[in-house]
N, C-alpha and C. Protein backbone atom coordinates (compact mmCIF):
# COMPACT_ATOMS: atom_id res chain seq x y z
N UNK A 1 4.55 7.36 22.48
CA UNK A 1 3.41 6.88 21.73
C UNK A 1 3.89 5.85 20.73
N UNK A 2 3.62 4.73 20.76
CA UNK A 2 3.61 3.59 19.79
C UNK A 2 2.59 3.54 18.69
N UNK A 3 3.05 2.61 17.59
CA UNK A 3 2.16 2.46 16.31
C UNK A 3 0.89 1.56 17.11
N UNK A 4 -0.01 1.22 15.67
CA UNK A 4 -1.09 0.36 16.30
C UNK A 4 -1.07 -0.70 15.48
N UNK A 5 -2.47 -1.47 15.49
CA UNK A 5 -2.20 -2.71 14.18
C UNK A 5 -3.91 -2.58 14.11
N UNK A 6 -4.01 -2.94 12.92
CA UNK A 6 -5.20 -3.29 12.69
C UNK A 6 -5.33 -4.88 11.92
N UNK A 7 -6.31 -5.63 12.06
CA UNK A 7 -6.55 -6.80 11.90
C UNK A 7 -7.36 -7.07 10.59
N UNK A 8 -7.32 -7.69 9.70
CA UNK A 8 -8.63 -7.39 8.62
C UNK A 8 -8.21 -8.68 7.62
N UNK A 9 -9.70 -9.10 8.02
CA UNK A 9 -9.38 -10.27 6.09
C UNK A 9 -9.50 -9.99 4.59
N UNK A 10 -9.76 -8.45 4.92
CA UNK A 10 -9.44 -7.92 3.24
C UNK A 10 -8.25 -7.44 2.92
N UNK A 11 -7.90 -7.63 1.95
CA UNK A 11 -6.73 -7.54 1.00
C UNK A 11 -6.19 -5.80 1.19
N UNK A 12 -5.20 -5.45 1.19
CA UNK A 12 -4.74 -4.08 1.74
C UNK A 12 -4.67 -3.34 -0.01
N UNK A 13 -5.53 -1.70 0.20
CA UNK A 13 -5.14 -0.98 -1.15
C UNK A 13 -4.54 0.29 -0.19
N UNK A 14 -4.34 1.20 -1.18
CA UNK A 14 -3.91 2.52 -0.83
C UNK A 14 -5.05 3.08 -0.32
N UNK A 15 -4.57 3.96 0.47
CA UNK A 15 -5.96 4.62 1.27
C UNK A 15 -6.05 6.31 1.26
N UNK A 16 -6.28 7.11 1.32
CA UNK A 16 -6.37 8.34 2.09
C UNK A 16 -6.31 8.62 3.30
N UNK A 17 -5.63 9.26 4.28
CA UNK A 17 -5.34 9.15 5.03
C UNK A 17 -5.66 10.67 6.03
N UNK A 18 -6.32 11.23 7.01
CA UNK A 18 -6.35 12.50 7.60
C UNK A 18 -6.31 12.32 8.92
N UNK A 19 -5.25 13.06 9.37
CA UNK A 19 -5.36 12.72 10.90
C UNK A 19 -5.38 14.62 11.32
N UNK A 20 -6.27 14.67 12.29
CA UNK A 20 -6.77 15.67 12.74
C UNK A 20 -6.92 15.74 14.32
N UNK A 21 -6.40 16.77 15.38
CA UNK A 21 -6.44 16.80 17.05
C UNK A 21 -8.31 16.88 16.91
N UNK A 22 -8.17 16.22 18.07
CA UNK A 22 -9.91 17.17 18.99
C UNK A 22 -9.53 17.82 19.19
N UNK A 23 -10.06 19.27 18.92
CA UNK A 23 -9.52 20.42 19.48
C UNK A 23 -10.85 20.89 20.88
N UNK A 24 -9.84 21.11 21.88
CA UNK A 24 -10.79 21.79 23.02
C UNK A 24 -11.60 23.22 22.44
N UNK A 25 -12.79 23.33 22.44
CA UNK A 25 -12.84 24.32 22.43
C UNK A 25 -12.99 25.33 23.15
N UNK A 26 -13.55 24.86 24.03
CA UNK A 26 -13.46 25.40 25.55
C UNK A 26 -12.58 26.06 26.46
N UNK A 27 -11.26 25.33 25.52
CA UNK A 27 -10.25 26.00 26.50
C UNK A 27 -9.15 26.75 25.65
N UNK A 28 -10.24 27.67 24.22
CA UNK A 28 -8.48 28.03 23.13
C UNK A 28 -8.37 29.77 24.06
N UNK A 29 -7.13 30.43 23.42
CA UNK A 29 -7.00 31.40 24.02
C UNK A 29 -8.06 32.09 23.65
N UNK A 30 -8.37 33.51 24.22
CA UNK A 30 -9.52 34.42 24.12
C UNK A 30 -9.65 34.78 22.82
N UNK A 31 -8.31 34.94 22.18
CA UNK A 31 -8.96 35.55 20.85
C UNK A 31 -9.64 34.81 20.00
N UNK A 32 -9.58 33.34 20.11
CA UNK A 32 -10.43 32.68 19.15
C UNK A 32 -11.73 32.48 19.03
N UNK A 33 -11.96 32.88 20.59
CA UNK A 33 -13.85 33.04 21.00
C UNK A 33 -14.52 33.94 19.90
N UNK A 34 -15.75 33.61 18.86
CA UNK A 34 -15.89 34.21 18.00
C UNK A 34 -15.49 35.02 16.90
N UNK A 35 -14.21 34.48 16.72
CA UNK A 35 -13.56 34.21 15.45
C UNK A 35 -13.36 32.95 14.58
N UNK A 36 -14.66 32.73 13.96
CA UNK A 36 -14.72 32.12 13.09
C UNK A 36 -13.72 31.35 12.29
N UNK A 37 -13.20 32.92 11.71
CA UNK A 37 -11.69 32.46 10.76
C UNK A 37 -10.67 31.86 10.94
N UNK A 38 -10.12 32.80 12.30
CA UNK A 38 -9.44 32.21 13.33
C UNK A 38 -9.04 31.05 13.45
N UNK A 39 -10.16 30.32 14.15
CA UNK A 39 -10.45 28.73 14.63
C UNK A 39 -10.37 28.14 13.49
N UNK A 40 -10.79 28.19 11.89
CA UNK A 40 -10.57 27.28 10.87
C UNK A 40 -9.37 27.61 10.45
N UNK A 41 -8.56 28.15 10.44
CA UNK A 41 -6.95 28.01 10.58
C UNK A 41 -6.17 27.61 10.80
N UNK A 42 -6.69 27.49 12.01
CA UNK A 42 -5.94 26.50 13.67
C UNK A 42 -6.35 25.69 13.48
N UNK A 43 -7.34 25.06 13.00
CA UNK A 43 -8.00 23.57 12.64
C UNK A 43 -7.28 23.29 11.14
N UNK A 44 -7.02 23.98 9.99
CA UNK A 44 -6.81 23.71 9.08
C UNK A 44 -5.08 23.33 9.40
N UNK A 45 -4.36 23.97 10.51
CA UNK A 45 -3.27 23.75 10.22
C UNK A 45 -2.76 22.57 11.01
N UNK A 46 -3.50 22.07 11.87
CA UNK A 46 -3.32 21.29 12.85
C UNK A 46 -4.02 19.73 11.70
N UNK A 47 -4.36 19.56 10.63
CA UNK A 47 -4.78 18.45 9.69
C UNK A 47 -3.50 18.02 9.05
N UNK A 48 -3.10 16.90 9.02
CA UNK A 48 -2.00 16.01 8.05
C UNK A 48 -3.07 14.81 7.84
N UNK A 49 -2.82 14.98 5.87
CA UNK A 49 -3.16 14.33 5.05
C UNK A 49 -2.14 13.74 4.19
N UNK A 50 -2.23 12.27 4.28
CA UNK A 50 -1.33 11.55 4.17
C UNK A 50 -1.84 10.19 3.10
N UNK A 51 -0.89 9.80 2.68
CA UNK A 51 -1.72 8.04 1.78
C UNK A 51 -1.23 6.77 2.69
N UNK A 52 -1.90 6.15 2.83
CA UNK A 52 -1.77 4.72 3.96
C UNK A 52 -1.79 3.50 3.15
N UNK A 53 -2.17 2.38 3.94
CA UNK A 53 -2.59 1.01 3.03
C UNK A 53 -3.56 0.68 4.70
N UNK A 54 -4.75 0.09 3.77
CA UNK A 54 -6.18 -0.09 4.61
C UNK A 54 -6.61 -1.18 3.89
N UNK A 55 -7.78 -1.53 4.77
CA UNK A 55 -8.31 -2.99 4.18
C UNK A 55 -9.19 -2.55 2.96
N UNK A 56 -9.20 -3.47 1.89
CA UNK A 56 -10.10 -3.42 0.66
C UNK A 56 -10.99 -4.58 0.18
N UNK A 57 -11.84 -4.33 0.47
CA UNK A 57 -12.63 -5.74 -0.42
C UNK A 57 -12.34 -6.47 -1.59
N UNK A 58 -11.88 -7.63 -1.13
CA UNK A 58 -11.60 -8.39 -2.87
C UNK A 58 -12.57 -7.96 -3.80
N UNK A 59 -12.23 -8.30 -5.04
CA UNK A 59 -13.04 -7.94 -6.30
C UNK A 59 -14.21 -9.17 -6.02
N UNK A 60 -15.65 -9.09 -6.43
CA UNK A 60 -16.80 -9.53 -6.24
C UNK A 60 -17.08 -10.51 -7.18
N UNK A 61 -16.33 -10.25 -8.45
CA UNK A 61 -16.02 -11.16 -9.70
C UNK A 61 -14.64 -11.55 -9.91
N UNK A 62 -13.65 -12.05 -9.28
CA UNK A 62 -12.78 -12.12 -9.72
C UNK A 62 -11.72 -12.34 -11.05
N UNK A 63 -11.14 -11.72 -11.93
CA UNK A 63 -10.96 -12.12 -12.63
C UNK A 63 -8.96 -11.65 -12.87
N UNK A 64 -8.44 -12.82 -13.01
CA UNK A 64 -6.89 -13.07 -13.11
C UNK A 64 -6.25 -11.89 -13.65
N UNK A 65 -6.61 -11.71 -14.74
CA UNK A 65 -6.01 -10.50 -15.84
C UNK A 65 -6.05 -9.17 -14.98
N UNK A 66 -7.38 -8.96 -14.89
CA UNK A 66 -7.78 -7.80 -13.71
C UNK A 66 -7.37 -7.36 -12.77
N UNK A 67 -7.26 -8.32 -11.95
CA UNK A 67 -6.27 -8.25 -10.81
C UNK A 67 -5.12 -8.30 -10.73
N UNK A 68 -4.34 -8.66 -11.70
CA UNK A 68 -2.89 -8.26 -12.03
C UNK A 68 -2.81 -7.10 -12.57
N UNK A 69 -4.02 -6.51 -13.29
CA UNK A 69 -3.60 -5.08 -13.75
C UNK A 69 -4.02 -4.06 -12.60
N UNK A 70 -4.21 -4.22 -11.24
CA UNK A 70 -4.47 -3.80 -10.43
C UNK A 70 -3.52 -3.72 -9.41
N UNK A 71 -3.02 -4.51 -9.48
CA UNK A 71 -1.93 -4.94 -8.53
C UNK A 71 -0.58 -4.22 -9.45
N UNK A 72 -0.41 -3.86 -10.57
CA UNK A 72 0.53 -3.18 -11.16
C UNK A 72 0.40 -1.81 -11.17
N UNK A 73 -0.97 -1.92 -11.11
CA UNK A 73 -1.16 0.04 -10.57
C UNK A 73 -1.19 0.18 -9.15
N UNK A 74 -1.41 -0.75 -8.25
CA UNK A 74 -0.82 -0.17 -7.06
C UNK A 74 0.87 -0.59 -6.33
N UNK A 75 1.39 -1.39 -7.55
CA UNK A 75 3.38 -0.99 -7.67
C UNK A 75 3.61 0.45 -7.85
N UNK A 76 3.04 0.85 -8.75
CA UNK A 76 3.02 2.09 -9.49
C UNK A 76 3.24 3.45 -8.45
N UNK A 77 1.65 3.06 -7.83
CA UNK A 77 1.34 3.75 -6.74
C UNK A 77 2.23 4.21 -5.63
N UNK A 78 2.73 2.79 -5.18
CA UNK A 78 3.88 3.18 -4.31
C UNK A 78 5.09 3.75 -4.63
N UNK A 79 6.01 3.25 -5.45
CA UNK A 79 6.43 4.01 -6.17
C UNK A 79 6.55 5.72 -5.78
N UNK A 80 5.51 5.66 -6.90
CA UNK A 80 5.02 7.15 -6.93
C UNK A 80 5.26 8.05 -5.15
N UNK A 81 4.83 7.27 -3.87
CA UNK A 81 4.94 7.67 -3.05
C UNK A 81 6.18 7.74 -2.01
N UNK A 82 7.24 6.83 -2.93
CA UNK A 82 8.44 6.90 -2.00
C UNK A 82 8.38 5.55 -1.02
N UNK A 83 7.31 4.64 -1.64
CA UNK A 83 7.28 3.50 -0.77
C UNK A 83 8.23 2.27 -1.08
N UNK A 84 8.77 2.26 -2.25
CA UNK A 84 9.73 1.42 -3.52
C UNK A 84 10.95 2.78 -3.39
N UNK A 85 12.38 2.70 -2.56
CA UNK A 85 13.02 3.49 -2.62
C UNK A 85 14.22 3.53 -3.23
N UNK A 86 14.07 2.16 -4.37
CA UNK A 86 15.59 1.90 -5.52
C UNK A 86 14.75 1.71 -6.66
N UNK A 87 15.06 2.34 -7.51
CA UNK A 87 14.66 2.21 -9.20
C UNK A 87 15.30 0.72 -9.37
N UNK A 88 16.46 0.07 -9.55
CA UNK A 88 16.78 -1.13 -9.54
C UNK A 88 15.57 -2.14 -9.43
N UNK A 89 15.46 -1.98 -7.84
CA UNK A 89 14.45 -3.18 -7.46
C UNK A 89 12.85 -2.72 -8.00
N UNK A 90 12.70 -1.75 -8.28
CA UNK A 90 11.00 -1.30 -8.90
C UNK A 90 11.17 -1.42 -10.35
N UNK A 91 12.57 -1.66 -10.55
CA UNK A 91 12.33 -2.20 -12.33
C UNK A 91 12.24 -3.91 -12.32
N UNK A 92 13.13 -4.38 -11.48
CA UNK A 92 12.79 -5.65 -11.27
C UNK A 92 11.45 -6.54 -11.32
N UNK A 93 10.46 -5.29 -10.25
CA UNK A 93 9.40 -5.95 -10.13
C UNK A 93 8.24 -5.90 -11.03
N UNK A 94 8.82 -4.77 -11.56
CA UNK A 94 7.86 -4.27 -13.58
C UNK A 94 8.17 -5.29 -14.35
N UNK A 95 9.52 -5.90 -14.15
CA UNK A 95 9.67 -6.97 -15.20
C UNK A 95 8.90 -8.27 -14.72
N UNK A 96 8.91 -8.26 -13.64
CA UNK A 96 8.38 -9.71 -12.91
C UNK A 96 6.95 -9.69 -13.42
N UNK A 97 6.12 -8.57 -13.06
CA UNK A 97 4.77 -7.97 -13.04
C UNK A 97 4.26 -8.40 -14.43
N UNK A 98 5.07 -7.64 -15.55
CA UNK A 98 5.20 -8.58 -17.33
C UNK A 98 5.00 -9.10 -17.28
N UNK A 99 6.32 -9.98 -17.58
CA UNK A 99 6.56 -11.29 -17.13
C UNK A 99 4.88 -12.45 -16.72
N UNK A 100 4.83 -12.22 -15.88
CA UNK A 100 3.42 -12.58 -15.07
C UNK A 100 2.21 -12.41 -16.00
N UNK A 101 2.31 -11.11 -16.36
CA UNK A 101 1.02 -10.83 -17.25
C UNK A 101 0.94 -11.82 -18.30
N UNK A 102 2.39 -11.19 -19.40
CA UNK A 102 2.32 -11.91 -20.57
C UNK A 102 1.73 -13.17 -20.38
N UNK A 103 2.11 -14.18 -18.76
CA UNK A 103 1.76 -15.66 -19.55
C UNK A 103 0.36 -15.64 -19.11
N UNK A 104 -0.48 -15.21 -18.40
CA UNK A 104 -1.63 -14.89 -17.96
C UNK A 104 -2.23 -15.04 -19.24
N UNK A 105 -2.19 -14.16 -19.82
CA UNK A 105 -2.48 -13.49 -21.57
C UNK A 105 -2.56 -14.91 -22.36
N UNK A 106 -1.60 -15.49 -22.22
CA UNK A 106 -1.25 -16.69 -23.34
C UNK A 106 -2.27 -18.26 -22.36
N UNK A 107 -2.71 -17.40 -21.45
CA UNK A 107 -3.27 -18.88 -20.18
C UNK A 107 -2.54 -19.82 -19.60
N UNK A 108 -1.11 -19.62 -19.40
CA UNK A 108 -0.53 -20.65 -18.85
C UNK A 108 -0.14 -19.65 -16.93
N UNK A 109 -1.04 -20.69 -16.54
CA UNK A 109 -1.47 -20.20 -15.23
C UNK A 109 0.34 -20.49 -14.17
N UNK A 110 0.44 -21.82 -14.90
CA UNK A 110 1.13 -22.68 -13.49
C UNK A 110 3.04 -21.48 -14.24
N UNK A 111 3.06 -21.06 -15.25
CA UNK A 111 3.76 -20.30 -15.23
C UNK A 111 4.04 -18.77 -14.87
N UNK A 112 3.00 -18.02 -15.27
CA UNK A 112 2.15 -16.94 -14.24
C UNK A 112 2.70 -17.00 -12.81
N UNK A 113 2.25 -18.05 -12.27
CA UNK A 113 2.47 -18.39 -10.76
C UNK A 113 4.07 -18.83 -10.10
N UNK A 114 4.63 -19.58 -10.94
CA UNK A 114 6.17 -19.41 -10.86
C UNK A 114 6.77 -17.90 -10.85
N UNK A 115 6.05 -17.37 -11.60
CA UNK A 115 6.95 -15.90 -11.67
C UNK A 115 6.50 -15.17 -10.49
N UNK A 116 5.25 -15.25 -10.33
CA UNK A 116 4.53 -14.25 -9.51
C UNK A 116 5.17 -14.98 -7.84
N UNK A 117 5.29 -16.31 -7.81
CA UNK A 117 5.91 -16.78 -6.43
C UNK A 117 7.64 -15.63 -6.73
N UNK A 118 8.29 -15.72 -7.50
CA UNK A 118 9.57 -15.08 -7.67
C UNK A 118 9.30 -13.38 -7.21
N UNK A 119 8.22 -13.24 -7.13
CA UNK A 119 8.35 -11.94 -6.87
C UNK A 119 7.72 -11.70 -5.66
N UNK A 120 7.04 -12.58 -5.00
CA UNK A 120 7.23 -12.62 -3.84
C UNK A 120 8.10 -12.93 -3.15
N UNK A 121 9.47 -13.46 -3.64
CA UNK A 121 10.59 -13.52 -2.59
C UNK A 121 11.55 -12.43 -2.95
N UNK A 122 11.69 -11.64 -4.22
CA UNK A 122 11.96 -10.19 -3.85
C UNK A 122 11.58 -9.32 -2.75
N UNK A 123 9.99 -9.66 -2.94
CA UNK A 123 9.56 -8.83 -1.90
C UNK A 123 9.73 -8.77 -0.55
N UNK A 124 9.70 -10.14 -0.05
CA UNK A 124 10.24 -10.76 1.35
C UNK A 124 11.82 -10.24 1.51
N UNK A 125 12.55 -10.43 0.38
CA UNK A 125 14.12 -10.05 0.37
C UNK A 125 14.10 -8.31 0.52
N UNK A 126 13.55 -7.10 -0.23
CA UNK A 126 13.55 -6.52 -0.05
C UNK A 126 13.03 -5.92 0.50
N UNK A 127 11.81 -6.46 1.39
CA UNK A 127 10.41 -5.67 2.17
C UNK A 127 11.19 -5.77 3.72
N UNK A 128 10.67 -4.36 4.23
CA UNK A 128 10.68 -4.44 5.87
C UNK A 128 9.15 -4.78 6.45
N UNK A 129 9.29 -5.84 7.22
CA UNK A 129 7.54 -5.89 7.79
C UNK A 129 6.93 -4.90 8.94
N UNK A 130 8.29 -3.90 9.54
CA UNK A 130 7.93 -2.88 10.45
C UNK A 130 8.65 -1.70 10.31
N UNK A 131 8.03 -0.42 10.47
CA UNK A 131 9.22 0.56 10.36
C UNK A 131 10.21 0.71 11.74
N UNK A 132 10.32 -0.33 12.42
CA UNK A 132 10.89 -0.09 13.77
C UNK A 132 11.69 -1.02 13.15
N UNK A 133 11.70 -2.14 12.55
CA UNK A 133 12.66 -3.17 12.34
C UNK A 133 13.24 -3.41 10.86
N UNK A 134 13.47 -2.45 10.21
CA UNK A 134 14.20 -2.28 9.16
C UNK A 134 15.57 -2.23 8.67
N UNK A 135 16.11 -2.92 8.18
CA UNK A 135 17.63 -2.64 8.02
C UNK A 135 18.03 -2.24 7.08
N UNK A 136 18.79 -1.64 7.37
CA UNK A 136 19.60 -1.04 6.17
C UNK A 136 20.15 -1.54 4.73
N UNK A 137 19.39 -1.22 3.65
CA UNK A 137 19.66 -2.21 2.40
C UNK A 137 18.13 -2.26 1.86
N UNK A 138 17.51 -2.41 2.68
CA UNK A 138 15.50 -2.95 2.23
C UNK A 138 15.54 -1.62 1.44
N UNK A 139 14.82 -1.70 0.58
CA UNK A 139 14.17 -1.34 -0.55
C UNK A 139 12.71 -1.03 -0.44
N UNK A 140 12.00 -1.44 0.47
CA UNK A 140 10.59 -1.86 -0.02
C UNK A 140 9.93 -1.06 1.87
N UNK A 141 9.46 -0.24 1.66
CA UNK A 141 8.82 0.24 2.95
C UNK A 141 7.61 -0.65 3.63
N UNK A 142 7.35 -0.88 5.05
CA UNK A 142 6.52 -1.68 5.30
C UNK A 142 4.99 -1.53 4.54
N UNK A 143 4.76 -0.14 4.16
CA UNK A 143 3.39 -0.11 3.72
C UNK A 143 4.10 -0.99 1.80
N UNK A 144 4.58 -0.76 1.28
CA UNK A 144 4.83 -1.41 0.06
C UNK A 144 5.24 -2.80 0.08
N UNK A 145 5.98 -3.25 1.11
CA UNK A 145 6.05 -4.39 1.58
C UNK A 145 4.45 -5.45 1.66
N UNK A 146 3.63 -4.82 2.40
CA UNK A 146 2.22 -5.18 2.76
C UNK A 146 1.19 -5.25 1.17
N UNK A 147 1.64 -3.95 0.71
CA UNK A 147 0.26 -4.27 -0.51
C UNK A 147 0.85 -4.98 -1.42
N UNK A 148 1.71 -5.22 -1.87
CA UNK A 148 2.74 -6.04 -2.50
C UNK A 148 1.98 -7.68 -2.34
N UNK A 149 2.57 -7.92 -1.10
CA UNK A 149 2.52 -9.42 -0.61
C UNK A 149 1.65 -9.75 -0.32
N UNK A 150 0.69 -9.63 -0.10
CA UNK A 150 -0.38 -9.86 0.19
C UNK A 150 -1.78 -9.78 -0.84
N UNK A 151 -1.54 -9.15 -1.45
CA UNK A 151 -2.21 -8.96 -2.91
C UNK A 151 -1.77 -9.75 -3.85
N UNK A 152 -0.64 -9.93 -4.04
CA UNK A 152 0.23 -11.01 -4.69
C UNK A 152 -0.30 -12.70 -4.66
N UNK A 153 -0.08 -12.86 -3.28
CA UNK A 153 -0.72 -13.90 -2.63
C UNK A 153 -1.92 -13.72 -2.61
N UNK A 154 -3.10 -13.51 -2.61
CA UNK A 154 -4.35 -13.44 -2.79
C UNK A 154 -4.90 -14.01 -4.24
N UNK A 155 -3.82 -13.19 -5.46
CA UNK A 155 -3.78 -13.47 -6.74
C UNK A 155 -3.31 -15.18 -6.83
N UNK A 156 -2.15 -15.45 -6.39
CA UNK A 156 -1.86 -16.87 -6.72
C UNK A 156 -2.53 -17.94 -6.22
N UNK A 157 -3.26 -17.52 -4.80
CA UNK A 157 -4.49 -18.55 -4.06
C UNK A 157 -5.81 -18.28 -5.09
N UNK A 158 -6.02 -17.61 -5.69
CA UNK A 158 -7.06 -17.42 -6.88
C UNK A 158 -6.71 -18.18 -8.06
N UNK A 159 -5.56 -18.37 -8.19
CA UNK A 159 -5.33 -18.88 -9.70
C UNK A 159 -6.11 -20.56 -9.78
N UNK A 160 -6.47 -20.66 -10.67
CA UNK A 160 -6.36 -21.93 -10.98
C UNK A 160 -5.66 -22.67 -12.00
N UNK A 161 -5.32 -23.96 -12.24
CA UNK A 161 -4.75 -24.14 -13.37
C UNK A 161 -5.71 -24.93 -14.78
């Protein structure tokens, strides 16, 4: 069984994730025939719930500040999930992320965007774009790789100066 791909022009967030069998019912052993309990057991144990990255609708108002403080909570996020797997490089990108903010803050866009391009080539340097094609050294899991760069880039095609 191979991965899949999905296609989408919205911007990738963290998702929720449940993957669950069809279960036959037709064909479980005898004892589950009218056992209620039973069967939600076997269904409860046969569920993996997991966090993904899925398509998200850009923001409807866009606004610069916003979306960088969004994009720093979903660094965070990954992180948090084991998707960023060196403290090194996830402090790096907190500083970059700053960095970025602060000049945001002060309105100097075309500097903002220098930094924020710099941290997109961390990300490229440390991101794998597949979990089949990863090498040894990356830092950055394909799902952190993805909301990273792409959100990133979304932000700097938004900027104006």
């Amino acid at each position: 069984m191979g991965s899949f791909i999905l296609t989408s022009y919205a911007i990738p967030g963290i998702r929720d994730a449940k993957i669950q069998p069809d279960i036959d019912y037709d064909n479980l052993p005898d004892e589950y025939y009218g056992n209620v309990e039973l069967t939600k057991q076997l269904q409860d144990s046969l569920i993996y719930s997991t966090k993904t990255i899925g398509p998200t609708a850009p923001p409807a108002d866009f606004k610069p500040i916003e979306f960088l403080y969004y994009i720093i909570s979903l660094k965070h996020e990954a992180a948090s999930l084991g998707w960023i797997t060196n403290k090194g490089i996830e402090n790096s990108l907190d500083k970059k992320l700053d960095n970025a903010k602060k000049k945001l803050e002060q309105g100097n866009t075309t500097a903002a965007k220098n930094i924020l391009n710099a941290f997109l080539k961390e990300v490229e340097a440390q991101g794998c774009k597949s979990s089949h094609d990863c090498p040894k050294g990356k830092h950055l899991t394909p799902e952190a790789y993805g909301l990273l760069k792409y959100n990133v880039e979304y932000l700097i095609d938004n900027l104006t100066n």
